[in-house]
Protein backbone atom coordinates (compact mmCIF):
# COMPACT_ATOMS: atom_id res chain seq x y z
CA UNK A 1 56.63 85.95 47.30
CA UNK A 2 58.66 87.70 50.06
CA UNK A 3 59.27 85.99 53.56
CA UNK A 4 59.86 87.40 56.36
CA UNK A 5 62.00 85.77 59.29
CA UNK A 6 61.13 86.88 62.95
CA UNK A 7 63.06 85.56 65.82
CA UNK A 8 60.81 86.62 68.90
CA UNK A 9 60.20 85.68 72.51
CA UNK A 10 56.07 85.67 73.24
CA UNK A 11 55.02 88.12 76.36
CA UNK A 12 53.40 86.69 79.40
CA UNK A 13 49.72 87.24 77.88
CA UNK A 14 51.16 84.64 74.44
CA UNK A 15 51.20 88.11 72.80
CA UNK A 16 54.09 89.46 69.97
CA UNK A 17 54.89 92.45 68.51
CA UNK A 18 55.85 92.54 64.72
CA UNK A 19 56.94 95.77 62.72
CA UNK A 20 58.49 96.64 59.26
CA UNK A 21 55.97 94.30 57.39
CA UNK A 22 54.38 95.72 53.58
CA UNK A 23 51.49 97.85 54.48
CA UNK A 24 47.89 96.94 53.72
CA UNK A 25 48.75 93.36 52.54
CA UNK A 26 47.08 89.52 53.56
CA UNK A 27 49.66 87.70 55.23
CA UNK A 28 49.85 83.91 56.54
CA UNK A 29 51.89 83.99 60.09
CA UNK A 30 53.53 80.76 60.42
CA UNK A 31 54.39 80.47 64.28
CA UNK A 32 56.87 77.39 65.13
CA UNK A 33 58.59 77.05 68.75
CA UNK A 34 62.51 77.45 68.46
CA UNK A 35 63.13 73.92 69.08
CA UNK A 36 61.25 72.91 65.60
CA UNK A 37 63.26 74.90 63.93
CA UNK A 38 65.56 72.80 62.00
CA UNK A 39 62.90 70.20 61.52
CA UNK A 40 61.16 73.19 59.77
CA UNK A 41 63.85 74.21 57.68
CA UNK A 42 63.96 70.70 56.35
CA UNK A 43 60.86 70.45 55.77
CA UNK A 44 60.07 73.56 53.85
CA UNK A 45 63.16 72.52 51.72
CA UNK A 46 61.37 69.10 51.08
CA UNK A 47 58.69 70.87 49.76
CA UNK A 48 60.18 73.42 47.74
CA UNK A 49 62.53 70.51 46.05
CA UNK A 50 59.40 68.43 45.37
CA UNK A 51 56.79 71.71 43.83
CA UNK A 52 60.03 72.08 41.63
CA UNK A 53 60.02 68.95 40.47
CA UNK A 54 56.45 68.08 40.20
CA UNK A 55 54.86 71.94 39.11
CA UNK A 56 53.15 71.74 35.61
CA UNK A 57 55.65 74.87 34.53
CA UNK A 58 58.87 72.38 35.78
CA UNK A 59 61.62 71.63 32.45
CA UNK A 60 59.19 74.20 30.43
CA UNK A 61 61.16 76.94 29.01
CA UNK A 62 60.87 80.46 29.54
CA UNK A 63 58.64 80.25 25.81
CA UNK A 64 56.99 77.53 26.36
CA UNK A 65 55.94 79.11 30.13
CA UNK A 66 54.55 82.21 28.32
CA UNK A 67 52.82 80.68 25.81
CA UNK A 68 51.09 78.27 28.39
CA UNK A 69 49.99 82.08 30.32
CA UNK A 70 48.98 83.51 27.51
CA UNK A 71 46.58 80.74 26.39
CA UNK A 72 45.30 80.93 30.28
CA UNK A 73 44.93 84.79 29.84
CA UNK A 74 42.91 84.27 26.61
CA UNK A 75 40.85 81.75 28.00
CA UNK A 76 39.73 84.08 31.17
CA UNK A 77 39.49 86.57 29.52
CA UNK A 78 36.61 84.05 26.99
CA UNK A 79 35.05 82.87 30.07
CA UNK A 80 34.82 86.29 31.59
CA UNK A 81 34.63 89.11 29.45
CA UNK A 82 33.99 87.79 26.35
CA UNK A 83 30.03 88.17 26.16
């Protein structure tokens, strides 16, 4: 996942201008005023510190992660392709 920071006034109309994102690609535009910033920041560090400690892959190896995708792979690929 790539993010993107933008520090940007909005025109008169609420309108902004963005450039030099990836081509052809669904993005989620997360729009917070300049004063929430920090609070943000904090937040989003909360959350990143609590999906590392609570994600299913968290304390797995880099083994043990594979073998836990390749048993998902195999099992889509049952469900899916297998008849």
């Amino acid at each position: 996942m790539q993010t993107y920071h933008f520090k940007k006034a909005a025109d008169r109309d609420g309108s902004v201008t963005i450039s030099g994102l990836p081509p052809s690609e669904e993005l989620t535009i997360l729009v917070l005023p300049s004063s929430g910033q920090y609070e943000w920041q904090e937040k989003m560090k909360q959350w990143m510190n609590d999906l590392r400690e609570h994600h299913p892959f968290a304390g797995m190896g880099k083994d043990e992660i594979l073998r836990h995708l390749r048993q998902t792979r195999e099992e889509v690929w049952e469900k899916e392709y297998a008849h």
